[in-house]
N, C-alpha and C. Protein backbone atom coordinates (compact mmCIF):
# COMPACT_ATOMS: atom_id res chain seq x y z
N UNK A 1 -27.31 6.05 4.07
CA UNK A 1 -26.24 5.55 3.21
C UNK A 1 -26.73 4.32 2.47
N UNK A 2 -26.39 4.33 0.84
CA UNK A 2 -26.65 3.01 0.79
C UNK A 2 -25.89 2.10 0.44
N UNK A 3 -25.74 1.02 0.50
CA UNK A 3 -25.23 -0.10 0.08
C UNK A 3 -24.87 -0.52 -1.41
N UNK A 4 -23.87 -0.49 -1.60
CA UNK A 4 -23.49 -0.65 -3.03
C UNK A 4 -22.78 -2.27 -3.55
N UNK A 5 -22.91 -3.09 -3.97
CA UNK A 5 -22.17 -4.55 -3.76
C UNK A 5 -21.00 -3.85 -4.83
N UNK A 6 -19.88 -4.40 -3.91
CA UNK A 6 -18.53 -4.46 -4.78
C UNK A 6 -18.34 -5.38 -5.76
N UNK A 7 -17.85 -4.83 -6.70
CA UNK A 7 -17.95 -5.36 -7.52
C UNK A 7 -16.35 -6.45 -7.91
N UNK A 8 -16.64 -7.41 -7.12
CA UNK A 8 -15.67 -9.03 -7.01
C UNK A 8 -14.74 -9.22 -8.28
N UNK A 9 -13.53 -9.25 -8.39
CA UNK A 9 -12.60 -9.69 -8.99
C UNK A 9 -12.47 -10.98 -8.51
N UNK A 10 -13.25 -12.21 -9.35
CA UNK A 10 -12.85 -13.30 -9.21
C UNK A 10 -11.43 -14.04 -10.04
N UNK A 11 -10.88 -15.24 -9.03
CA UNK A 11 -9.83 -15.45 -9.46
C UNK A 11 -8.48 -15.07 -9.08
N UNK A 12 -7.57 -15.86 -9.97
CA UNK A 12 -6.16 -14.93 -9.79
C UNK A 12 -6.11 -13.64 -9.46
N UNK A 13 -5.41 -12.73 -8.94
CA UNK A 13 -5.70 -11.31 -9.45
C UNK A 13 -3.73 -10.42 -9.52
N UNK A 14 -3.44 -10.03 -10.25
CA UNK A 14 -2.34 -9.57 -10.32
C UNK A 14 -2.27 -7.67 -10.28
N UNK A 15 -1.00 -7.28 -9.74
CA UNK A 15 -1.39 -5.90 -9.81
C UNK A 15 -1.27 -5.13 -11.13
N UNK A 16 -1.25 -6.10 -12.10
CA UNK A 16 -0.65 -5.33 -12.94
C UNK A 16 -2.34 -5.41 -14.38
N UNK A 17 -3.38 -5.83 -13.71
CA UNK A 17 -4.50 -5.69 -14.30
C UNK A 17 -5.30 -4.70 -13.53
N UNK A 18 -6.24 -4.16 -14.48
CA UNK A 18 -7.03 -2.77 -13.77
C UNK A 18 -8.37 -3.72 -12.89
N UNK A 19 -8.47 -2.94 -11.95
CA UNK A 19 -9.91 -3.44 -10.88
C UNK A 19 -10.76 -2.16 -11.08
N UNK A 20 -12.29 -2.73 -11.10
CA UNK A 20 -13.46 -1.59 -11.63
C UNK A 20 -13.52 -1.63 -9.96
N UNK A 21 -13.50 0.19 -9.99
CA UNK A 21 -13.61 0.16 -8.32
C UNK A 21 -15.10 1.63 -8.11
N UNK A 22 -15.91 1.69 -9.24
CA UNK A 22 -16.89 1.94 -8.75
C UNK A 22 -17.62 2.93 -10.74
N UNK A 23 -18.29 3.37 -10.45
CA UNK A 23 -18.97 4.14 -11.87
C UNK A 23 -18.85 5.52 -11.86
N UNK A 24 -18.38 5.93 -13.06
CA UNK A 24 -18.92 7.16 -12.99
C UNK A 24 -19.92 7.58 -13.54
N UNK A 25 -20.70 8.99 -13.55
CA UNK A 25 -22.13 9.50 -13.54
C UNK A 25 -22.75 8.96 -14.80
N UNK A 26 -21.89 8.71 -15.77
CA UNK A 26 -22.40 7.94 -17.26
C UNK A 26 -22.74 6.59 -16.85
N UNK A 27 -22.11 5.90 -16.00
CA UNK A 27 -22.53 4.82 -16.12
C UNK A 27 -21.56 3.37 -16.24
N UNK A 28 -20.28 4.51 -17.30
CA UNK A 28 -19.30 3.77 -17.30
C UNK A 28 -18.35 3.43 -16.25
N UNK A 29 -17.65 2.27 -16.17
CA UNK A 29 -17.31 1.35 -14.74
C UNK A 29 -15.85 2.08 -14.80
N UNK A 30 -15.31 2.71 -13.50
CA UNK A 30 -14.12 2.98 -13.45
C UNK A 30 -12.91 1.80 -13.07
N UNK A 31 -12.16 1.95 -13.97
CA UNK A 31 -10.90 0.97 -13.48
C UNK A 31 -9.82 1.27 -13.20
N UNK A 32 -9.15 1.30 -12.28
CA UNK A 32 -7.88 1.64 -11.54
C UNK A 32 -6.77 0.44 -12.06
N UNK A 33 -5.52 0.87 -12.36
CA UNK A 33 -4.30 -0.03 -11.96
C UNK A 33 -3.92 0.53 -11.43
N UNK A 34 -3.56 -0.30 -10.06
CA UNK A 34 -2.54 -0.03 -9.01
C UNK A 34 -1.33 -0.08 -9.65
N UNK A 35 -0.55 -0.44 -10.30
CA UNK A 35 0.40 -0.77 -10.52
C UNK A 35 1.39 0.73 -10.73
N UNK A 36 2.69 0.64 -9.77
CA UNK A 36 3.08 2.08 -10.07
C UNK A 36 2.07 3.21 -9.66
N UNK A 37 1.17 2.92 -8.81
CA UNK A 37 0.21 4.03 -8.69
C UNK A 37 0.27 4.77 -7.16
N UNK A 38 0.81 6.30 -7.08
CA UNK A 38 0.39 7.04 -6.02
C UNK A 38 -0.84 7.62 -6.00
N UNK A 39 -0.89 7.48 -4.41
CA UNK A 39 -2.68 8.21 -4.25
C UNK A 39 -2.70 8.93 -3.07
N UNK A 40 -3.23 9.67 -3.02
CA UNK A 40 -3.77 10.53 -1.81
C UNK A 40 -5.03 10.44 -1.59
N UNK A 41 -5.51 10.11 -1.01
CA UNK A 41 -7.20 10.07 -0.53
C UNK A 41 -6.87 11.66 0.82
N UNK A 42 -7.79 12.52 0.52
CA UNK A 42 -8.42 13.45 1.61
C UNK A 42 -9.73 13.79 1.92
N UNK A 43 -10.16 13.92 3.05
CA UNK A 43 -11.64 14.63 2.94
C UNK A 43 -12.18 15.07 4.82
N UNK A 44 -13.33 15.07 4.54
CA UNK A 44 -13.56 15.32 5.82
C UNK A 44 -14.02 13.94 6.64
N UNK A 45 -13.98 14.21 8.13
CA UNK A 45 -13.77 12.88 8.54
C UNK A 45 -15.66 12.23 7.96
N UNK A 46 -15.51 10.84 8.14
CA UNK A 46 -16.72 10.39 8.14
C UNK A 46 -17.28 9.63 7.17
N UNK A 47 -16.43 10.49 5.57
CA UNK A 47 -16.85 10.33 4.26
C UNK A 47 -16.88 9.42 3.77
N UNK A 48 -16.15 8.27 4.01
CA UNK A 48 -16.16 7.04 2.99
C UNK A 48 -14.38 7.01 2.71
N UNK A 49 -13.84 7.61 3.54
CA UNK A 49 -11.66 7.51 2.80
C UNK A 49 -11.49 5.72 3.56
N UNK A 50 -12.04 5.83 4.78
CA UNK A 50 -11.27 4.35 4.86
C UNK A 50 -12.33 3.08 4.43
N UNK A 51 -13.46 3.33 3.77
CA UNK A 51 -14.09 2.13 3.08
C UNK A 51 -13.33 2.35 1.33
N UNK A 52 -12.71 3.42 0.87
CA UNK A 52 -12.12 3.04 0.04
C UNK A 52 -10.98 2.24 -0.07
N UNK A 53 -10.69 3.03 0.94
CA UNK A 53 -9.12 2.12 1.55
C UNK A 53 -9.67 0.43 1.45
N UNK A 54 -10.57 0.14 1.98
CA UNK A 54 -10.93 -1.42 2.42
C UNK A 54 -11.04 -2.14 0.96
N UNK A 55 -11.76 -0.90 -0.69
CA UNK A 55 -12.00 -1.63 -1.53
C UNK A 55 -10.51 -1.61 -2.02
N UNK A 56 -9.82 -0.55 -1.90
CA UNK A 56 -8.59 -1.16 -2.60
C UNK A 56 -7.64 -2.39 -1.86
N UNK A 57 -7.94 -2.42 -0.74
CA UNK A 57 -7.28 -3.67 0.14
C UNK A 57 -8.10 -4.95 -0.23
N UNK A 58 -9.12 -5.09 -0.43
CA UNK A 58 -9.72 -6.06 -0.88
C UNK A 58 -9.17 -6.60 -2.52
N UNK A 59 -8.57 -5.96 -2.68
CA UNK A 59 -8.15 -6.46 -4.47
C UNK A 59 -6.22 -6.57 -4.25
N UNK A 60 -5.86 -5.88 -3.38
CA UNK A 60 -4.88 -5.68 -3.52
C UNK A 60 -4.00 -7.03 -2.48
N UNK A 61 -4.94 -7.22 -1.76
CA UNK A 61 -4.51 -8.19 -0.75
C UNK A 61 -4.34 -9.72 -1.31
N UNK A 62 -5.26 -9.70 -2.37
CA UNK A 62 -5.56 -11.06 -3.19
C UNK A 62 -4.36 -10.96 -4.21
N UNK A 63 -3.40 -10.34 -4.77
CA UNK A 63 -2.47 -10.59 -5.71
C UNK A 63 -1.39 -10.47 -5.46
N UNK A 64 -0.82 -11.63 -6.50
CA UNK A 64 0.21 -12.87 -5.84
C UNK A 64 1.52 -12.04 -6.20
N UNK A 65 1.72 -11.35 -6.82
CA UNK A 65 2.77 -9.91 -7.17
C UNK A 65 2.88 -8.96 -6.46
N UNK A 66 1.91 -8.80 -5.10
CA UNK A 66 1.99 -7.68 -4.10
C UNK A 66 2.53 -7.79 -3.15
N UNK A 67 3.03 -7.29 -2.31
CA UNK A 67 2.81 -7.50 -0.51
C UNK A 67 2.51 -5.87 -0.38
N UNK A 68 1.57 -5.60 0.58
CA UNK A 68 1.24 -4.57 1.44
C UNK A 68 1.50 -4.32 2.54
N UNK A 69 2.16 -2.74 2.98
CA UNK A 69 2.74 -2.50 4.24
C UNK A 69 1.72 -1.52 4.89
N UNK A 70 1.45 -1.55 5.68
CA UNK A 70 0.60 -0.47 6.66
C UNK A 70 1.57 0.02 7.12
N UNK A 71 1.71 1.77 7.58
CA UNK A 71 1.47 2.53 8.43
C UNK A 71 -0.09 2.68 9.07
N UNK A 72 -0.30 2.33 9.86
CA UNK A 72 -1.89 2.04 11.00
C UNK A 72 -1.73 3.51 11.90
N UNK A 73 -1.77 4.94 11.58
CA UNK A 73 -2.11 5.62 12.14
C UNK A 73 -2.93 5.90 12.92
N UNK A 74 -3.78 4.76 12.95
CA UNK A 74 -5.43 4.56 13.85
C UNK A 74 -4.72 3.22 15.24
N UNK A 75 -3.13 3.31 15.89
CA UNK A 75 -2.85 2.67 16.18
C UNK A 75 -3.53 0.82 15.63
N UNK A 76 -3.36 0.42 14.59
CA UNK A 76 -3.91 -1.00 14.01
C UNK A 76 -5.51 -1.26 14.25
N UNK A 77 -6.53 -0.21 14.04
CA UNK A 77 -7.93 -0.21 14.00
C UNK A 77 -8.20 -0.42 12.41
N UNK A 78 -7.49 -0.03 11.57
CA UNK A 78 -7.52 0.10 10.05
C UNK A 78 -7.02 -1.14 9.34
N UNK A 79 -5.63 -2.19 10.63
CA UNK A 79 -5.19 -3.16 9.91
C UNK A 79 -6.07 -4.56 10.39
N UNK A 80 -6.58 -4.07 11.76
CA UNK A 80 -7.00 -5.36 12.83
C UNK A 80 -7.98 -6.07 11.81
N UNK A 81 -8.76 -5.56 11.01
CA UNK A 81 -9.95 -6.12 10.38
C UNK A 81 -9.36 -7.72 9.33
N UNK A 82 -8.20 -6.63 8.81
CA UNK A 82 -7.48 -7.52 7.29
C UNK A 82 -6.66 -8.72 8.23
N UNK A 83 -6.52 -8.79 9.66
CA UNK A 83 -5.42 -9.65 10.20
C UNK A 83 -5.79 -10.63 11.38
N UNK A 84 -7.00 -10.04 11.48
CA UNK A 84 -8.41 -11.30 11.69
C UNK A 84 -8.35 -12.46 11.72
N UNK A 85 -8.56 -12.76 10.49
CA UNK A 85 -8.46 -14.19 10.39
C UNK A 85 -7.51 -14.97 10.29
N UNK A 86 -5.98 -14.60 10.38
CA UNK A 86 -4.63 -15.09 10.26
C UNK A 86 -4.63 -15.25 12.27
N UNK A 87 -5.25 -14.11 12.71
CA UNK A 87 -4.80 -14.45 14.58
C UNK A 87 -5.70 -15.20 15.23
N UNK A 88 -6.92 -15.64 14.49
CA UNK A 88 -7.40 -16.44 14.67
C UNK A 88 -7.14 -17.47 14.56
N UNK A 89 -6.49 -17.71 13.34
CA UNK A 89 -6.27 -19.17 13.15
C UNK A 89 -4.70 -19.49 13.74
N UNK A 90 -4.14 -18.60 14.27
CA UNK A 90 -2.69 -18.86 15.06
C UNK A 90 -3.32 -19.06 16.49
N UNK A 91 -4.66 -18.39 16.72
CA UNK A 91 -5.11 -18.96 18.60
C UNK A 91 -5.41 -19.98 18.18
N UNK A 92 -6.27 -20.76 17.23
CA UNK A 92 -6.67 -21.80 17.23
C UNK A 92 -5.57 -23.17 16.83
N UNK A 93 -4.52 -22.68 16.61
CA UNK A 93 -2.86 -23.41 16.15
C UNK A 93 -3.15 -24.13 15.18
N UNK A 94 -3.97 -23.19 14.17
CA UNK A 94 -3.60 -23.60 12.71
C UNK A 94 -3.02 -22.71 11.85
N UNK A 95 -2.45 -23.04 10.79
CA UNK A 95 -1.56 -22.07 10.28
C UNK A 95 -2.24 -21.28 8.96
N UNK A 96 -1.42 -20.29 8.76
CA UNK A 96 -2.41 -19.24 7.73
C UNK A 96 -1.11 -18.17 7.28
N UNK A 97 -1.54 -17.39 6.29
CA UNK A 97 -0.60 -15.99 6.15
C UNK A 97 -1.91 -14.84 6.32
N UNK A 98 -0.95 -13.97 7.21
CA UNK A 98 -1.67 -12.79 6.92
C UNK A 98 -2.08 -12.02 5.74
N UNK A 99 -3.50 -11.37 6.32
CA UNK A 99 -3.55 -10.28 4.16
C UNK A 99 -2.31 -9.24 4.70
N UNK A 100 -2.23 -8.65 5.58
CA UNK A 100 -1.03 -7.39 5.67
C UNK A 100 0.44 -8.07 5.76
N UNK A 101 1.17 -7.56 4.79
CA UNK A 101 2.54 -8.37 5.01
C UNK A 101 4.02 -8.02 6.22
N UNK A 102 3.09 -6.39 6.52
CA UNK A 102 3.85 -5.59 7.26
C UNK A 102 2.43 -4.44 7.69
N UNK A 103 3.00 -4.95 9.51
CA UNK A 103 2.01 -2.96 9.74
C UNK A 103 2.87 -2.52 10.97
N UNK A 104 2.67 -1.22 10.82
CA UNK A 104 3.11 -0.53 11.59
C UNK A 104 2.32 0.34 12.64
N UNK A 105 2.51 0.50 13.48
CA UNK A 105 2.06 1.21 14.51
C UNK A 105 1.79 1.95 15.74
N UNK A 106 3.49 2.46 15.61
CA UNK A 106 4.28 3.46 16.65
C UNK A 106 5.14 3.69 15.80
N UNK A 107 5.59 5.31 16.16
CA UNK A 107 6.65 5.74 15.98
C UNK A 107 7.67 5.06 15.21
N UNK A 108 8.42 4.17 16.11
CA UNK A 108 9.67 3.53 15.93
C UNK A 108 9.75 2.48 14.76
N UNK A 109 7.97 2.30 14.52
CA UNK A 109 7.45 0.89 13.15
C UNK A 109 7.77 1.69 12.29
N UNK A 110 7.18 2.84 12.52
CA UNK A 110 6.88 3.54 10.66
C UNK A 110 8.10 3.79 9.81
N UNK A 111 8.88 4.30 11.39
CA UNK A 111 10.76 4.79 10.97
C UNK A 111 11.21 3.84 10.10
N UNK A 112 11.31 2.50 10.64
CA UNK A 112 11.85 1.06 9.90
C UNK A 112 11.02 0.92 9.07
N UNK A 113 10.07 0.62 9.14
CA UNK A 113 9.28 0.73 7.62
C UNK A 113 9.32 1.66 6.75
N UNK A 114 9.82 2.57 6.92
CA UNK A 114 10.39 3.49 5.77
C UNK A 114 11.63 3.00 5.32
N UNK A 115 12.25 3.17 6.00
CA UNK A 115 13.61 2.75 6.17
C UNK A 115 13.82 1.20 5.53
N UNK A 116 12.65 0.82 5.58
CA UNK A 116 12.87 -0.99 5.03
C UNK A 116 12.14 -0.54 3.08
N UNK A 117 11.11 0.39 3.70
CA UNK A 117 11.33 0.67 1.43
C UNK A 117 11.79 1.26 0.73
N UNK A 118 12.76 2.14 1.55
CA UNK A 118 13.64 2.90 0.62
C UNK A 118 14.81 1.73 0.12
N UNK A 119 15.39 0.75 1.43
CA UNK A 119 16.27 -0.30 1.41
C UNK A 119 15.90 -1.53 0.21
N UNK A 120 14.58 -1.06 0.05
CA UNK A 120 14.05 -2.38 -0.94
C UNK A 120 14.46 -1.96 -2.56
N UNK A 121 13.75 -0.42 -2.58
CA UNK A 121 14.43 0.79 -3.73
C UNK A 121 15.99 0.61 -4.01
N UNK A 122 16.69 1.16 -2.62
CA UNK A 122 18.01 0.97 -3.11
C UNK A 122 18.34 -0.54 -3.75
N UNK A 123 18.25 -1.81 -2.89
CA UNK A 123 18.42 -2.60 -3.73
C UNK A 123 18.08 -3.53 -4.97
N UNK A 124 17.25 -3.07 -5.09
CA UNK A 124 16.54 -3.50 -6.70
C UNK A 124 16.83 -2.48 -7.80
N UNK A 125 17.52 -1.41 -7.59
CA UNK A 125 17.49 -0.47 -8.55
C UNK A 125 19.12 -0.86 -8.70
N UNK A 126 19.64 -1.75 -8.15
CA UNK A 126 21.27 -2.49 -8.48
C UNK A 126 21.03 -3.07 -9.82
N UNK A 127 19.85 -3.71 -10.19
CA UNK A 127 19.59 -4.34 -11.52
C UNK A 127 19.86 -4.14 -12.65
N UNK A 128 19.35 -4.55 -13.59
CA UNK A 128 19.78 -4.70 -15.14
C UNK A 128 19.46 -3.39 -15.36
N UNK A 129 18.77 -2.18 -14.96
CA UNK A 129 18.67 -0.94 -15.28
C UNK A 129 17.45 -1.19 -16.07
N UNK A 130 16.87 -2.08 -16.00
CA UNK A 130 14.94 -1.97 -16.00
C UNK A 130 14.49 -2.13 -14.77
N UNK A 131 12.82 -1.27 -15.19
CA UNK A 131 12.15 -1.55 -13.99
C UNK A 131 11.68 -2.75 -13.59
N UNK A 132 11.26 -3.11 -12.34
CA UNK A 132 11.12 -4.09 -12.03
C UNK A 132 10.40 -4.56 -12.25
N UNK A 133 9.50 -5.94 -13.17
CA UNK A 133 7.99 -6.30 -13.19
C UNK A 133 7.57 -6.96 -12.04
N UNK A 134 6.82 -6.72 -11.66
CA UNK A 134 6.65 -7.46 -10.24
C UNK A 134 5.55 -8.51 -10.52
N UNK A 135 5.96 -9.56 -9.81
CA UNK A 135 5.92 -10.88 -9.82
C UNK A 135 6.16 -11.79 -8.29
N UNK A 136 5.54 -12.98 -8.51
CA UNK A 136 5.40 -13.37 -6.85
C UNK A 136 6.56 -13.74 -6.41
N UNK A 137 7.81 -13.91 -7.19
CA UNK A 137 9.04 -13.87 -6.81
C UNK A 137 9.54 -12.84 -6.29
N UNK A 138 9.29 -11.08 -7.14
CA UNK A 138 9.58 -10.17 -6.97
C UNK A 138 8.56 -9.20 -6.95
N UNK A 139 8.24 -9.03 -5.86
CA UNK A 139 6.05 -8.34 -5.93
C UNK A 139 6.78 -7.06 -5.75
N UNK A 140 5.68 -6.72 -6.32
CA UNK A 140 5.43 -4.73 -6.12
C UNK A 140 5.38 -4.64 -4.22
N UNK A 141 5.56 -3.57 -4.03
CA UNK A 141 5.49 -3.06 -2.84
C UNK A 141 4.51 -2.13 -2.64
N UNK A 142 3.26 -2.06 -1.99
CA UNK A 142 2.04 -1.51 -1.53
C UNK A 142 2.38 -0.56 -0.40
N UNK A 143 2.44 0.46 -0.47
CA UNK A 143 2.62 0.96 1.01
C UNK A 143 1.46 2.17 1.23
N UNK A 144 0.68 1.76 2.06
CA UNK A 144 -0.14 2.36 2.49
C UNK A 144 -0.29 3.33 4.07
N UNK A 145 -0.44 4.49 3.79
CA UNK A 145 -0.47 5.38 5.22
C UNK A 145 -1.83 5.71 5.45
N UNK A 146 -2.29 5.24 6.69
CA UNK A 146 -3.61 5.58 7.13
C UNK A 146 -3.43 6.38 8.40
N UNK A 147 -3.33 7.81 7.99
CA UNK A 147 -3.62 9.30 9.19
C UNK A 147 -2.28 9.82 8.36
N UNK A 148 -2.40 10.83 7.87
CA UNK A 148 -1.34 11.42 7.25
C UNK A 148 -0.07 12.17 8.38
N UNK A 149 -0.86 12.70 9.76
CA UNK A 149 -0.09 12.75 11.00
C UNK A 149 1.15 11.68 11.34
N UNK A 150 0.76 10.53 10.65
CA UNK A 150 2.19 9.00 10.98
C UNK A 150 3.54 9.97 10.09
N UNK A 151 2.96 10.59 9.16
CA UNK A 151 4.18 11.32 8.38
C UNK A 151 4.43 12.45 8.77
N UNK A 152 3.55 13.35 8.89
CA UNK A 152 3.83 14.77 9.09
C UNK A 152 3.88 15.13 10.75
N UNK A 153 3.82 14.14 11.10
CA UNK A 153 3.78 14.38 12.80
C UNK A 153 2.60 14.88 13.13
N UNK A 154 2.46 15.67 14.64
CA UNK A 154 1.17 16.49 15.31
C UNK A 154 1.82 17.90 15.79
N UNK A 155 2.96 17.71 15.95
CA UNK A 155 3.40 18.90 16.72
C UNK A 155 4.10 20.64 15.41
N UNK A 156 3.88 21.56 15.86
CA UNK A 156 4.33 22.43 15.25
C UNK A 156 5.30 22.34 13.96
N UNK A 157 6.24 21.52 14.48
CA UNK A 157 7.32 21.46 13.08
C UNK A 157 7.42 19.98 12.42
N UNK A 158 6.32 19.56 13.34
CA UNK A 158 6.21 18.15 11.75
C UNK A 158 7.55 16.64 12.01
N UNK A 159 7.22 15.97 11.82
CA UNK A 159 8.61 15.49 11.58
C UNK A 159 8.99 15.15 10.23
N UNK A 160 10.05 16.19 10.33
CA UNK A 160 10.67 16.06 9.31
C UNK A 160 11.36 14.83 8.44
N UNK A 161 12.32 14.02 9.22
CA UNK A 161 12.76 12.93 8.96
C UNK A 161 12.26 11.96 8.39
N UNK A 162 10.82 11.74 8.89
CA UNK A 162 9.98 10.76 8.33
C UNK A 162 9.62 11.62 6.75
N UNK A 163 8.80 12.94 6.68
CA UNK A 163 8.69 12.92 5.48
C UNK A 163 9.85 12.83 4.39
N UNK A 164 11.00 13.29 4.78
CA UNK A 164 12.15 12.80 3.88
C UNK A 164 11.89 11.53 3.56
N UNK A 165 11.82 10.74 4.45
CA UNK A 165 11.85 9.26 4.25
C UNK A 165 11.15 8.69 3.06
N UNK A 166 9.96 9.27 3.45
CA UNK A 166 8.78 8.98 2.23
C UNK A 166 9.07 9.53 1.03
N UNK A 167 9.37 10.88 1.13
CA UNK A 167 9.94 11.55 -0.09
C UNK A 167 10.61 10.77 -0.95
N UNK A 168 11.56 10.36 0.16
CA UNK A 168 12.92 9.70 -1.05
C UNK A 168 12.17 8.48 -1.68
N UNK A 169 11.41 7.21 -1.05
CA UNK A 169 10.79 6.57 -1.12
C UNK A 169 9.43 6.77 -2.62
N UNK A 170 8.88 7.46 -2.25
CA UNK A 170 8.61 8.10 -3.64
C UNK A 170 8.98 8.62 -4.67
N UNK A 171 10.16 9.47 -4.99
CA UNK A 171 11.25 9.85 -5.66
C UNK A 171 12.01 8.90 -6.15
N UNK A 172 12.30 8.06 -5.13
CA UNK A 172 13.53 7.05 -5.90
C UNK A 172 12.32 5.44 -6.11
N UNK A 173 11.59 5.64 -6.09
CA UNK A 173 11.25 4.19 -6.56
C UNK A 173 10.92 3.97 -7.94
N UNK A 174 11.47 5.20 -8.61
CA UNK A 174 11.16 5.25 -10.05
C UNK A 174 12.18 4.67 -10.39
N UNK A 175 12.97 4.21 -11.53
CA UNK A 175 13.75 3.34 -12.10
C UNK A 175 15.42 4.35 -11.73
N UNK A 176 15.95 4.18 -10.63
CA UNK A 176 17.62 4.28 -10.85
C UNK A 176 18.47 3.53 -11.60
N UNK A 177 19.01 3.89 -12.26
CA UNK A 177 20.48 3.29 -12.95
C UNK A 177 21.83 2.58 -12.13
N UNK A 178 22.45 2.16 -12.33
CA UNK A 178 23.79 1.83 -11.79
C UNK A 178 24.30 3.18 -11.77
N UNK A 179 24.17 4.00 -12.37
CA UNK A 179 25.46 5.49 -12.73
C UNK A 179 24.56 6.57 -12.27
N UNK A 180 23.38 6.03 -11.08
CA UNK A 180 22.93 7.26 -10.60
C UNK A 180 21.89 7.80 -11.43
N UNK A 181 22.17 8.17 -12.65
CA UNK A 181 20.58 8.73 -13.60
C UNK A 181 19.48 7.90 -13.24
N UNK A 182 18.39 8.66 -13.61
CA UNK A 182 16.80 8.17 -13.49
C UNK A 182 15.89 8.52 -14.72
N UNK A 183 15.57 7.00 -14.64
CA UNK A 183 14.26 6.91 -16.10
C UNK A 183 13.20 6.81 -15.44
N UNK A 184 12.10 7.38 -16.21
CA UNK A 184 10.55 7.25 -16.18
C UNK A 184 10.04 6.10 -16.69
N UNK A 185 11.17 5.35 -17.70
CA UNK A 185 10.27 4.13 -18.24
C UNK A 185 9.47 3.69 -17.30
């Protein structure tokens, strides 16, 4: 394998600017905005899904318009790295914020953490009937699932409930109205 240096977003960083998160075969630098952005990462185990995960946590953790929620399907092996240096510096009784603003990691976390962004959806979509710009007053919401099993369960019929959850969560975080209709703006 080799070693590739990431390529550092120095500075401020907001979600609402693109991060070059690697090249394609031309040469030219790919840039992602997170902003408003769903993703699915799949593959086989081994490949490189959770060092992507790490480059988009590395950009995403730094801007002042975000907070990020884990689902930690790896029971918190995926979050322990990013939350490091915040429990360190709480053994050592100095104070710090964590990079994760929320993780989850049983059952009963993920439920409420769904349950806490659909609650965030419902109430921001009470607004002026624009979308929201997110801002460090009012940050975007990051929600990240690491083991797609935290959603779909392990057993034969899945749990259902949770993927509703997400569903709606995805579905409705697009711009609701006061009167119920939905814009794409």
């Amino acid at each position: 394998a080799e070693t590739l240096p990431y390529p550092f977003v120095t500075g401020p960083k907001t979600i609402h600017e693109p991060v070059p998160l690697g090249q394609y075969a031309t040469g030219e630098v790919c840039m992602v905005t997170f902003r408003e952005l769903a993703a699915l990462m799949v593959g086989i185990k081994g490949r490189g899904k959770s060092a992507l995960l790490n480059t988009h946590l590395a950009y995403l953790t730094g801007c002042s318009d975000a907070v990020v929620w884990m689902m930690d399907g790896k029971g918190g092996r995926t979050a322990r790295p990013w939350l490091q240096p915040f429990l360190d510096a709480v053994k050592a009784g100095q104070e710090g914020v964590p990079a994760l603003d929320w993780v989850a990691v049983s059952e009963p976390e993920y439920d409420a953490m769904l349950l806490g962004v659909n609650a965030a959806i419902k109430s921001r979509s009470r607004g002026a009937g624009d979308k929201i710009n997110p801002s460090p007053a009012t940050p975007s919401i990051i929600l990240i699932v690491e083991e797609a099993s935290v959603i779909t369960g392990t057993g034969n019929y899945g749990n259902v409930k949770r993927a509703d959850l997400l569903k709606g969560a995805v579905v409705q975080g697009r711009l609701v109205h006061q009167d119920g209709t939905k814009s794409d703006k």
